[in-house]
Every structure is written in C-alpha cells, then in structure tokens.
Protein backbone atom coordinates (compact mmCIF):
# COMPACT_ATOMS: atom_id res chain seq x y z
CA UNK A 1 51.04 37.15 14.93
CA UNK A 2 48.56 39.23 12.83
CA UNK A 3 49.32 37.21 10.13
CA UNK A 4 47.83 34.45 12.35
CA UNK A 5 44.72 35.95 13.57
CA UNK A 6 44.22 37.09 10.11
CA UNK A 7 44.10 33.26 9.15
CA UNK A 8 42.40 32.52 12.01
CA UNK A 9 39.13 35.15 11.52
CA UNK A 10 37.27 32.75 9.20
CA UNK A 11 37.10 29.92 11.73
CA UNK A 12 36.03 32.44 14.11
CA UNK A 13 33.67 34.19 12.11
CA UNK A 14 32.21 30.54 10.95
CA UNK A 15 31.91 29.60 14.48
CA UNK A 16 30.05 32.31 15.13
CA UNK A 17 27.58 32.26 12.42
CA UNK A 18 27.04 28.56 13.31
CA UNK A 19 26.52 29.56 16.76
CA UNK A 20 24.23 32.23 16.05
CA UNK A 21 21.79 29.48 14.11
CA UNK A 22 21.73 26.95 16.72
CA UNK A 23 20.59 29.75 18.84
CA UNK A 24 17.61 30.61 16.52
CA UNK A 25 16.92 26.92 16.28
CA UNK A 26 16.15 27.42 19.84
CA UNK A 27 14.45 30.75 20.09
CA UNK A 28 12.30 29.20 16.87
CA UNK A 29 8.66 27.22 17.14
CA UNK A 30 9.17 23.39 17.66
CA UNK A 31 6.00 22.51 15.64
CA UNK A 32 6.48 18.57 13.66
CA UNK A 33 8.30 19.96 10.47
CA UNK A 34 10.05 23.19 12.06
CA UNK A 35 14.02 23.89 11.63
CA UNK A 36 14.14 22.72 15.52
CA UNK A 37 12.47 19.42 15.14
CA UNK A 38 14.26 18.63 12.25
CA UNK A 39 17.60 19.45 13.45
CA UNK A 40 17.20 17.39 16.37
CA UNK A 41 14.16 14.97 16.60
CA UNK A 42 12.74 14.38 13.04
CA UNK A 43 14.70 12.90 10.30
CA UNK A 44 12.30 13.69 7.26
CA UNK A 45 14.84 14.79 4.61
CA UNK A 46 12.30 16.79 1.77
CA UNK A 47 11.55 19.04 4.50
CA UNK A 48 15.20 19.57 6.11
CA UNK A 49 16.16 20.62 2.76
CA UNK A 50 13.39 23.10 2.47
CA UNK A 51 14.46 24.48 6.41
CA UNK A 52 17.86 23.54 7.29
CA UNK A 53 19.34 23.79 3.56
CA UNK A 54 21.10 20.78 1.11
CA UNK A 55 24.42 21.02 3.11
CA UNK A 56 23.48 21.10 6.30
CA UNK A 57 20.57 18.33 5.81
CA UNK A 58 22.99 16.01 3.85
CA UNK A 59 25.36 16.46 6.67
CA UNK A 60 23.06 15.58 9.36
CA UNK A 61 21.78 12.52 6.90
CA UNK A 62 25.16 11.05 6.89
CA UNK A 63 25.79 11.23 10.46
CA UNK A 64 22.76 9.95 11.04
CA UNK A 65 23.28 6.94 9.21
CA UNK A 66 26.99 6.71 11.09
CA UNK A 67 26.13 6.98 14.51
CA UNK A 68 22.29 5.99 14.53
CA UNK A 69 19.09 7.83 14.62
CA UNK A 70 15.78 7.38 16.41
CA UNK A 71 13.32 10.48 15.55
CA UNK A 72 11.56 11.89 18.54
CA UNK A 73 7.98 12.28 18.76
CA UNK A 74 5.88 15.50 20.00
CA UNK A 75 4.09 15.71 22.63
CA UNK A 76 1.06 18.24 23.08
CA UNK A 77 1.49 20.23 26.05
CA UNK A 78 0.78 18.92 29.19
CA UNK A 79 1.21 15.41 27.68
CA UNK A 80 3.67 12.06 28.21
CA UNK A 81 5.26 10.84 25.10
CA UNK A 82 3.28 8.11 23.88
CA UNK A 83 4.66 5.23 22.24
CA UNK A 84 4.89 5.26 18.33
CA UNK A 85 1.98 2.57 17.97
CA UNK A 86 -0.22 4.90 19.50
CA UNK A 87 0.85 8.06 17.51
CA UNK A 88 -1.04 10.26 15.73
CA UNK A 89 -0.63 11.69 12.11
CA UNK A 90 1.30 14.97 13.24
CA UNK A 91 3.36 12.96 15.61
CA UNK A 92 1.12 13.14 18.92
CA UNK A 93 -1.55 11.08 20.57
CA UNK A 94 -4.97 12.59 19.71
CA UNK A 95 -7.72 13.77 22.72
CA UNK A 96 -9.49 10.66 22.55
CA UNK A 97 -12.04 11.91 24.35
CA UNK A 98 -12.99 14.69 22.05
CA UNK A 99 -14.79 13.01 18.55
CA UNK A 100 -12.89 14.17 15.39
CA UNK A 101 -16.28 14.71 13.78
CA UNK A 102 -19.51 15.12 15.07
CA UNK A 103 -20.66 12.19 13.16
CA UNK A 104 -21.05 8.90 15.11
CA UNK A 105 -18.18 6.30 14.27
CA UNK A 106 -19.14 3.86 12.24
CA UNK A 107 -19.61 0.22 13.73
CA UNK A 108 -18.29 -2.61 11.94
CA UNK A 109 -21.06 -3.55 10.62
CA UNK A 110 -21.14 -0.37 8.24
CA UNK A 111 -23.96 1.01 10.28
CA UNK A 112 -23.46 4.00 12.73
CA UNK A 113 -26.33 3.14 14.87
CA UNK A 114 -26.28 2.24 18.90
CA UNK A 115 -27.52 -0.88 20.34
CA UNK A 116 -30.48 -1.11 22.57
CA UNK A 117 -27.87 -0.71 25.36
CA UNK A 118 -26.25 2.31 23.88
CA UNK A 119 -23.18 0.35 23.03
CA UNK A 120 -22.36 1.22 19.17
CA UNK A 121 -20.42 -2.16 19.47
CA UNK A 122 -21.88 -5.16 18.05
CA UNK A 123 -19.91 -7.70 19.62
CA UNK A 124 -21.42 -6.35 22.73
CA UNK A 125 -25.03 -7.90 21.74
CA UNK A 126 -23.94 -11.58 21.07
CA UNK A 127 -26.65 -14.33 21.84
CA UNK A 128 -26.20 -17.86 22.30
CA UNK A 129 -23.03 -19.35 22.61
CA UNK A 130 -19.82 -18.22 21.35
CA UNK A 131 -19.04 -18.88 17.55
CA UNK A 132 -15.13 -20.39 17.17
CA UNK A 133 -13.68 -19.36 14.19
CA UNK A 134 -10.75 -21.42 12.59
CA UNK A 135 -7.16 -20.27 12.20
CA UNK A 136 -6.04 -18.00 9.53
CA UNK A 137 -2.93 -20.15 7.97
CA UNK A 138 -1.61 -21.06 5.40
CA UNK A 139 -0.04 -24.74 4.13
CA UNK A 140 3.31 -24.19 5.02
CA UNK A 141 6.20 -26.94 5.80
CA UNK A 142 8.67 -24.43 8.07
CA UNK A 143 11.13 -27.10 9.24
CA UNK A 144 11.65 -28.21 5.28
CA UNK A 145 12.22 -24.69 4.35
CA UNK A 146 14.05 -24.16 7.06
CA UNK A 147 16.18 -27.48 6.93
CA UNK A 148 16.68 -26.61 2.99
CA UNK A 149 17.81 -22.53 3.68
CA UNK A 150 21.67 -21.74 3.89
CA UNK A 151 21.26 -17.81 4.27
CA UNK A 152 21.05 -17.20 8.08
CA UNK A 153 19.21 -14.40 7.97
CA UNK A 154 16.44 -15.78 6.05
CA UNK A 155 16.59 -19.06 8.54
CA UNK A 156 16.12 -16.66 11.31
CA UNK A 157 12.86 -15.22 9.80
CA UNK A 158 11.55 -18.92 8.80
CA UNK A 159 12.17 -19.69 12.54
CA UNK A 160 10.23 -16.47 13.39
CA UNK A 161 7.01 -17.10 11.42
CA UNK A 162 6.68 -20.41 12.09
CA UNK A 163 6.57 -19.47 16.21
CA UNK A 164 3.99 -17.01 15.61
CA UNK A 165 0.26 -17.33 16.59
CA UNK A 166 -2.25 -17.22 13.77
CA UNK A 167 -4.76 -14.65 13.98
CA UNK A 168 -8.31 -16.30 13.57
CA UNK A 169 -10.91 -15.97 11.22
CA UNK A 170 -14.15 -13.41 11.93
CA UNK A 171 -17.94 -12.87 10.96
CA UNK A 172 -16.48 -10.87 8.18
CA UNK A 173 -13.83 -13.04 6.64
CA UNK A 174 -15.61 -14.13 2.69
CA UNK A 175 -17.81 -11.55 3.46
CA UNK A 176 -16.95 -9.58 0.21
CA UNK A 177 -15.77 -13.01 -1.59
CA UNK A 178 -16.26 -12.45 -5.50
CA UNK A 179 -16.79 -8.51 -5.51
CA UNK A 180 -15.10 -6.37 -7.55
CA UNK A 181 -12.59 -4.26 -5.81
CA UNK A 182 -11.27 -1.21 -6.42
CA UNK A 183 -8.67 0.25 -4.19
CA UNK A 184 -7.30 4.16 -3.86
CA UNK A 185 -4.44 6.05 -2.47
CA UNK A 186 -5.45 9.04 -2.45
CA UNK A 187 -2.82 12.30 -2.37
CA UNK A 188 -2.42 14.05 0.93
CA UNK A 189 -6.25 12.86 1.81
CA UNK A 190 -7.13 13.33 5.71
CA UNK A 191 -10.83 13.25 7.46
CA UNK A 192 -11.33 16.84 7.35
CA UNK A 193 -11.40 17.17 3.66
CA UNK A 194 -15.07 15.38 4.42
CA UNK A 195 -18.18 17.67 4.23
CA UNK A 196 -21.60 16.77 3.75
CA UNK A 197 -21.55 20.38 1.16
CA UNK A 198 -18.44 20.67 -0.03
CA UNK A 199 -17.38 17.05 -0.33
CA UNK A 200 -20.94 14.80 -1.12
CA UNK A 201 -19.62 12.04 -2.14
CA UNK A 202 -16.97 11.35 -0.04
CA UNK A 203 -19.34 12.41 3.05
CA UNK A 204 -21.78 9.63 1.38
CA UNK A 205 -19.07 7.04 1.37
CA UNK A 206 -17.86 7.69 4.73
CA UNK A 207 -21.11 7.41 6.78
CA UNK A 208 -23.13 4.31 4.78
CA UNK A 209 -19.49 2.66 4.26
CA UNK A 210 -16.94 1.38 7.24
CA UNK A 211 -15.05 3.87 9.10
CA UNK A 212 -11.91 2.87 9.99
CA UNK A 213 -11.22 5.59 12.95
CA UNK A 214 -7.82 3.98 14.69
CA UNK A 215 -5.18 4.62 11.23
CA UNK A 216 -3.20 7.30 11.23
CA UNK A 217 -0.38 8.23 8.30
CA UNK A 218 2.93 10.09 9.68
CA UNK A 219 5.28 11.68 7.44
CA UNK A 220 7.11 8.84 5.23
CA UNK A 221 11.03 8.93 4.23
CA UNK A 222 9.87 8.68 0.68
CA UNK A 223 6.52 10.59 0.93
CA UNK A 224 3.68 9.33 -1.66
CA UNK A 225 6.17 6.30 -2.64
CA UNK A 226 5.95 5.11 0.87
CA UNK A 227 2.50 6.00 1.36
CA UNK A 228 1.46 3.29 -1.87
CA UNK A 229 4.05 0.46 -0.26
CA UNK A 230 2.09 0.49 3.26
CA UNK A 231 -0.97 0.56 1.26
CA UNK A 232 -0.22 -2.15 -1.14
CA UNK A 233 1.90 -4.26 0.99
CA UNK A 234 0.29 -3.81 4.59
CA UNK A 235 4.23 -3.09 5.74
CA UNK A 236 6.38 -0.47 7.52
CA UNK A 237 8.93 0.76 4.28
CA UNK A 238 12.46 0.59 4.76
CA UNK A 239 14.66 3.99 5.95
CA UNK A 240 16.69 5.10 3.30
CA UNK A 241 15.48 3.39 0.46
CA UNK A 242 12.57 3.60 -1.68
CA UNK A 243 11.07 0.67 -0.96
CA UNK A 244 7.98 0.76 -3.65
CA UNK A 245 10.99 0.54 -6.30
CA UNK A 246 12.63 -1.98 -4.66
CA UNK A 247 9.99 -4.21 -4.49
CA UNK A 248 9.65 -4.32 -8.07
CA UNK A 249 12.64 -6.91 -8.20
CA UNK A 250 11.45 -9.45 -6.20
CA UNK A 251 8.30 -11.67 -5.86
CA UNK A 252 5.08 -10.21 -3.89
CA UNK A 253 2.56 -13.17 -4.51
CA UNK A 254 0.48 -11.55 -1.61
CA UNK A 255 0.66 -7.81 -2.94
CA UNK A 256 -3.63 -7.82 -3.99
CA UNK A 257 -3.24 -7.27 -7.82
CA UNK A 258 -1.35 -10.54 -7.92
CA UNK A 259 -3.53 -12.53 -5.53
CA UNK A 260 -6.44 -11.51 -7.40
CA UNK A 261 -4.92 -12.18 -10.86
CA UNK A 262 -4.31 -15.65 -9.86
CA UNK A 263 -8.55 -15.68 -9.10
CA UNK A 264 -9.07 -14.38 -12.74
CA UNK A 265 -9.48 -11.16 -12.09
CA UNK A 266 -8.51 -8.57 -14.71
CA UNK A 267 -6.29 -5.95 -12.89
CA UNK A 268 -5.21 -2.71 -14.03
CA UNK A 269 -3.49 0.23 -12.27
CA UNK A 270 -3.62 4.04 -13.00
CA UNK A 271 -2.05 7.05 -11.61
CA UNK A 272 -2.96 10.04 -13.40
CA UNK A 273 0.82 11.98 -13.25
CA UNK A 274 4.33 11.13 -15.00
CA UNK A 275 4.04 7.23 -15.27
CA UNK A 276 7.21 7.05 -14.49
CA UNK A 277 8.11 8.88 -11.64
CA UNK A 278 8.66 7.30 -8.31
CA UNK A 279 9.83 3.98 -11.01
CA UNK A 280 5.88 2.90 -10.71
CA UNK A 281 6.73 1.16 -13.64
CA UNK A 282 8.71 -1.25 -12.68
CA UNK A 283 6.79 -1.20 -8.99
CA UNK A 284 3.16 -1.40 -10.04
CA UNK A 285 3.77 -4.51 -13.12
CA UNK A 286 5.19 -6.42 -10.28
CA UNK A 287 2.11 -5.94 -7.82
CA UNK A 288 0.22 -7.89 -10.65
CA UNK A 289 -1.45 -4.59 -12.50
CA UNK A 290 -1.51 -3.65 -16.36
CA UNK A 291 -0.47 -0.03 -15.17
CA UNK A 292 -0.97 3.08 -16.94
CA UNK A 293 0.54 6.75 -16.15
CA UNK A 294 0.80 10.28 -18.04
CA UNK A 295 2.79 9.08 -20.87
CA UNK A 296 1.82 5.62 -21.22
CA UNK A 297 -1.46 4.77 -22.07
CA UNK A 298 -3.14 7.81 -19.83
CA UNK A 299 -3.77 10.88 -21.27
CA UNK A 300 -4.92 12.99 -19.03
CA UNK A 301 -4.28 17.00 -19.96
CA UNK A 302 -0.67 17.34 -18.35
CA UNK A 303 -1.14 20.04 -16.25
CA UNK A 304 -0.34 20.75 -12.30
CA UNK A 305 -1.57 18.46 -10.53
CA UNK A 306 -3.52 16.36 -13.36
CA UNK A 307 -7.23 15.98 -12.59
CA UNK A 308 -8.73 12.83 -10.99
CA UNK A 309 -11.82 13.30 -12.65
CA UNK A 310 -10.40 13.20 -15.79
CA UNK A 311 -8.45 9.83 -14.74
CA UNK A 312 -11.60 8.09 -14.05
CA UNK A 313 -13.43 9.54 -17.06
CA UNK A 314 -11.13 8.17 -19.03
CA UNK A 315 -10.50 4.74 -17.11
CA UNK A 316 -13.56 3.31 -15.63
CA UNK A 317 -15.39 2.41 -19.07
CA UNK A 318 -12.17 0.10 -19.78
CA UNK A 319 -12.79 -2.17 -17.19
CA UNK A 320 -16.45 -1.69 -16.02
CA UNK A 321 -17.55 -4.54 -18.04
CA UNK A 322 -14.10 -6.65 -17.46
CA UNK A 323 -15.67 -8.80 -14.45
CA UNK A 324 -14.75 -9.95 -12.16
CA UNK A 325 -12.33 -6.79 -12.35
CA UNK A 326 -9.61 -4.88 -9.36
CA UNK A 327 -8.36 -1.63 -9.89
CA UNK A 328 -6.12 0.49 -8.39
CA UNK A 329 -5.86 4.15 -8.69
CA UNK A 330 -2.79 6.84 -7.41
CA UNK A 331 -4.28 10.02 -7.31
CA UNK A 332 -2.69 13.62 -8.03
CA UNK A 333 -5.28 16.37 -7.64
CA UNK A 334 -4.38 16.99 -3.96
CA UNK A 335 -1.06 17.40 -4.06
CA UNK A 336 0.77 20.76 -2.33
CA UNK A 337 1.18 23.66 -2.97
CA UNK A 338 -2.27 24.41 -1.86
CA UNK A 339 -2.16 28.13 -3.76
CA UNK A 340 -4.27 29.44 -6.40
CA UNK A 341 -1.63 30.43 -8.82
CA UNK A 342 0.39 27.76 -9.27
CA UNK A 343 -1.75 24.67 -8.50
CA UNK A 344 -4.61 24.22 -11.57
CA UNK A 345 -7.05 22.46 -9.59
CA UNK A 346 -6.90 24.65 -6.07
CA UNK A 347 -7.41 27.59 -8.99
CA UNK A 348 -10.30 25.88 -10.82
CA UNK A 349 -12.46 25.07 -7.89
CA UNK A 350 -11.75 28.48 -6.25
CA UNK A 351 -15.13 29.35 -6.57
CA UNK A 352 -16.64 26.41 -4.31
CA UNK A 353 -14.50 27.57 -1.35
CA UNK A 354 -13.74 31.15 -1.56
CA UNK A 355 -16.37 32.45 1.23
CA UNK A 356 -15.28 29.77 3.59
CA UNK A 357 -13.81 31.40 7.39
CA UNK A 358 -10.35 29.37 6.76
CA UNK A 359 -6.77 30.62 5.53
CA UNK A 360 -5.83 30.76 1.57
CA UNK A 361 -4.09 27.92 1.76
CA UNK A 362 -7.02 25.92 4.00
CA UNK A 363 -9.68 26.70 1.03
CA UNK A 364 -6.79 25.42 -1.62
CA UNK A 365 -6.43 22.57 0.00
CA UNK A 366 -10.40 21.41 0.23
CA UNK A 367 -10.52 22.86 -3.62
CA UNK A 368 -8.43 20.28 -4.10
CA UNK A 369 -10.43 17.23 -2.14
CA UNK A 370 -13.77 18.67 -4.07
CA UNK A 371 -11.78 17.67 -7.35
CA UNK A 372 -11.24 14.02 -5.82
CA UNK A 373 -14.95 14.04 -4.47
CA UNK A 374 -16.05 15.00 -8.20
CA UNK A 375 -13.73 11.83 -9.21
CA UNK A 376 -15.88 9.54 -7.31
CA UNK A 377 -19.37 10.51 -7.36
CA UNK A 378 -18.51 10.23 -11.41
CA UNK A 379 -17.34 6.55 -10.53
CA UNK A 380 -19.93 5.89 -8.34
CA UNK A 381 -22.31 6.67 -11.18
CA UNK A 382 -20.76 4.64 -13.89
CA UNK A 383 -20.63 1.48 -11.85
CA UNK A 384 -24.45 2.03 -10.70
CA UNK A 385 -25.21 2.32 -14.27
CA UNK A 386 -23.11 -0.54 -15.25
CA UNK A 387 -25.15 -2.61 -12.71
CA UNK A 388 -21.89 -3.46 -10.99
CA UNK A 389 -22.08 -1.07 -8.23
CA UNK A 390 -23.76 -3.33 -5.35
CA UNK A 391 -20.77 -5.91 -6.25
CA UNK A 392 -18.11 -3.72 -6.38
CA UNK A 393 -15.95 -2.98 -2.90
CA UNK A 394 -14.06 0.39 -2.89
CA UNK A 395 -11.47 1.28 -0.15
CA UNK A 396 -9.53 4.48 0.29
CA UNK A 397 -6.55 5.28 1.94
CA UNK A 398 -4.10 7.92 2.19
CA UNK A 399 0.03 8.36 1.06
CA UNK A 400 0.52 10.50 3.67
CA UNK A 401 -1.20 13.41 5.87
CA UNK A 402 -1.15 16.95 4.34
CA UNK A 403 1.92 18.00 5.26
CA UNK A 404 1.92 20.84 2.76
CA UNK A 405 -0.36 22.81 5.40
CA UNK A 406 1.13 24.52 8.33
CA UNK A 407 0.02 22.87 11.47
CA UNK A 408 -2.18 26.12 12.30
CA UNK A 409 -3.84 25.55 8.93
CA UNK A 410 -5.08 22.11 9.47
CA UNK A 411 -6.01 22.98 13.08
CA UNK A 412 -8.34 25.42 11.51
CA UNK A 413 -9.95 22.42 9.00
C-alpha cells in the first residue's frame, strides 16, 4: 500500500503543480499577449513560448491543430466583441470617436482641408451629373478554364471568381500611371512613432501625402514574414505555414515587382538584415525583384538591428537614374528589444529622446523610428536632387504593430 502511494506522489504532486498554474493564469492580467490570453484565446506561438514555455506551447499547438482553434478577440471594458473586420491592431475596436492624432485626417485627395460645408469628404461636393466609371476586369474565359480543370478544388475557385462582382474604376485609377514607385515595410512601424520634432520627415509625409486611417496590423503567425506577404500580395497568410516562403514556388504575375517588370520597369528589392532569413531569397526573386540582403550584395555594418539609413545610402544611387524604376525596401532599425544596451540603434539615438515623460522602453522604441525617419528624409533628398522626386510614388506600410512594447507602454506613446 505505501509502496503504492509512493508511486502514486508524482502524479499527485504534478497535478498539483499544474493546478496551481492554471490558477495563476487566472489570478494573472488578461492583456493581448499575457500567459491568460495565450493559453486560452490567442494562438500566437513566438509569444507562448516566451510565457507559457516550449512544452507547454507545442502542446497546446498540436491540439490546436487536432481539434480546431478560433483565437478570441479582446474587448475593452464596457465593450461588445466586435467582429474581426472591424478589429483593431491590439485586438479591440478603437474609440472612434476620439481622433488618434490631433491632426485632421487626410482626404483622399492628399489634402487635409474641409469643404465649404465642413465635410472633409470630397465626394460630398460633386457637381453635375454623376461620372460612371467602367468595370475593373480582366480578359478572362472562366467556363474554358473551368471546362479544361480536373482538380476540384481549383474548379470550385474558378466557379467562385467568375460569380463575383467587379469593383469599378475611380477618379484615381491612372492617376499615378508611369511614376516611379517605391514601396516599404517598415519594422514594427505604428502612427505614434509620428512627430512633427522627433520624426520630420515622416510627420512631412504623413500630412502633404494620403492617410490611410481605416488599416490596422494584428499580430501575424509568422510575424515580419507575414507582415511582407499581406503587403506584397494584398492577402490574409496561411496559419501554420510561412506563407512568404511558400510563395516563392509558384507563379504571382500580380505580386507588383512582376507586374511592373513586365512595363519595363527595373525592380530591385533590399532588406538591410541576413538576406537570407525568413528564405527572402527564394520569396523576393519570385515577386519579380533583383533582391539584395546582408550577405549578398548589401553591406550594411552587421550590427543589431542594421541601420536603414545606411541601406538607403548605399541603395538609392543604384537605381535613381534606372527609370522608370520600383523598389522595395524591408526595414530592420525598429525591431524589439527596445533597450539601450542591446539594441545599437535605440543606443545611438539615445540622446534625441532621453528627456521625453515616457518609459525606457517608450523612448527606445521612437529612437528607433528617428533612425527610419533619418532613412527617408536622406531618400527624399536624393530623389529631389535627382529630379525624380515629383514622379516618384512612395507608400509605407507596416509588418506588424509593436508588439515588443507592453500594452501600458504604447498607451503612453
């Protein structure tokens, strides 16, 4: 009998021990990110690791992907759960009655001016009659592809596009037809890295530029990976794969490199880290770029993170005068930790941000923004003098929200 219990005491004491963490789970905060809301609501597996531990995060992964999974979003207080269109960056719907900035919105017309009628909306202040614009389609024979397609799954998609209704064509469609363009993801980049001190350029770009003020970026499977697929593909990545990698083995004829390649555009790609790592070389050749990394073909001083000024010191006078050109640019100098001792560029703009009324890690994390506003008021320069700058369209977008600060941190920002 003792020889029973005896055997018996490590199942107990296990019990126990597991018991006594699913209680702290509970007694814990249930911020996005915390060991509660990724034990039970959020399936991001980076950050489980970091809270929960390998084993227990590889165990919930696989019975995840056994039984099913669909995360659950946060609410603020007070609020109903609103549906995952409508989310917000941190997972909730933002006070949309309360301006993120106290700069006006930008119309879409690149102006942030009212109307005589106080409507910032131009579309309010039509005359005449209405213009109709033409469908948006392309030549496509659906019932040959699908009479000709013996894999039911792609038949079933064939069937689906060919039911849907084409958007239609706007004012702006051609609007920027023959520009350059240069596109950015930019690391952990979110609208309160803009200041009209700290951040000049960036604050310049924002208010004489468009403003797009309904896009939000939630917390991707595969992080910056993801983050460059929605960007360069305009769609949702898959769970559980990394879809940017995967892509690289099939056609993308609409990814923008390739589209513009085929309009003789010269098209290059940069990212100013490890070339290699997230496989952005076999991703980025297949989006239609001559890509260059840390390691291949960009030398950029290898420390942590790389510099983005350096990147486009280095880059822009190889295609400035290669017109009509496209280029697309990864940055680096943003990425967490957002500490002064082990992140190079939070330590060398210290002194830009050290009397500022936020948290260490708050003033790390704008250091490292004033390193990517650096990046393109040096761009901005070079095309001006180039003469290329007034035909050159640059758009920005984020991999993913800066989920290196605590929630209390970017409250403060």
């Amino acid at each position: 009998m003792f020889k029973k219990q005896r055997k018996e005491l490590p199942l107990i004491f296990a019990g126990a021990l597991f018991g006594l963490a699913i209680v702290s789970l509970h007694l814990g905060n249930r911020e996005v990110n915390s060991s509660y809301n990724l034990y039970y609501q959020n399936n991001y597996l980076p950050a489980s690791v970091n809270r929960l531990g390998l084993v227990s995060s590889m165990r919930l992964d696989l019975q995840r992907s056994l039984v099913g999974f669909e995360p659950e979003f946060a609410t603020l207080p007070g609020e109903e759960p609103s549906s995952p269109g409508n989310l917000g960056e941190l997972g909730f719907e933002p006070d949309r009655t309360t301006p993120t900035s106290s700069r006006k919105p930008l119309d879409q017309t690149g102006q942030g001016h009212e109307t005589e009628n106080g409507s910032s909306n131009p579309s309010d202040q039509l005359q005449g009659p209405p213009i109709h614009y033409a469908d948006q389609v392309m030549d496509i024979n659906f019932e040959e592809i699908i009479k000709n397609t013996t894999d039911e799954k792609l038949k079933e998609m064939h069937h689906y596009f060919s039911q849907r209704k084409p958007t239609k064509k706007n004012k702006m469609t051609g609007r920027f037809k023959g520009y350059n363009l240069i596109l950015i993801t930019a690391e952990s980049y979110a609208d309160f890295a803009i200041d009209p001190d700290l951040t000049p350029t960036l604050y310049k770009m924002t208010e004489e530029g468009f403003k797009f003020t309904n896009f939000y970026n939630p917390i991707w499977g595969v992080s910056t990976s993801d983050g460059e697929y929605v960007a360069n593909t305009g769609l949702i990545p898959k769970s559980g794969v990394w879809s940017l990698y995967k892509s690289g083995s099939i056609d993308m004829p609409f990814a923008m490199g390739n589209q513009l390649k085929g309009l003789g555009y010269s098209t290059r790609a940069y990212h100013n880290h490890t070339y290699d790592y997230y496989k952005r070389n076999v991703s980025h050749p297949n989006l239609g770029y001559d890509y260059k990394g840390l390691g291949s073909g960009l030398e950029v001083r290898a420390t942590w993170p790389e510099s983005d000024l350096e990147m486009m010191e280095l880059t822009v006078p190889e295609y400035k005068a290669d017109l009509p050109f496209h280029t697309y640019y990864m940055t680096v100098s943003g990425h967490m930790q957002y500490d002064w001792d082990g992140n190079f560029i939070a330590s060398k703009n210290k002194s830009l941000v050290q009397n500022l009324p936020y948290s260490e890690a708050g003033k790390g994390y704008l250091a490292t923004q004033i390193e990517l506003d650096k990046a393109l008021e040096y761009l901005l320069a070079e095309l001006e003098a180039a003469g290329v700058l007034d035909q050159t369209l640059i758009g920005m977008s984020a991999d993913h929200y800066p989920y290196g600060l605590e929630l209390s941190e970017i409250s403060e920002l």
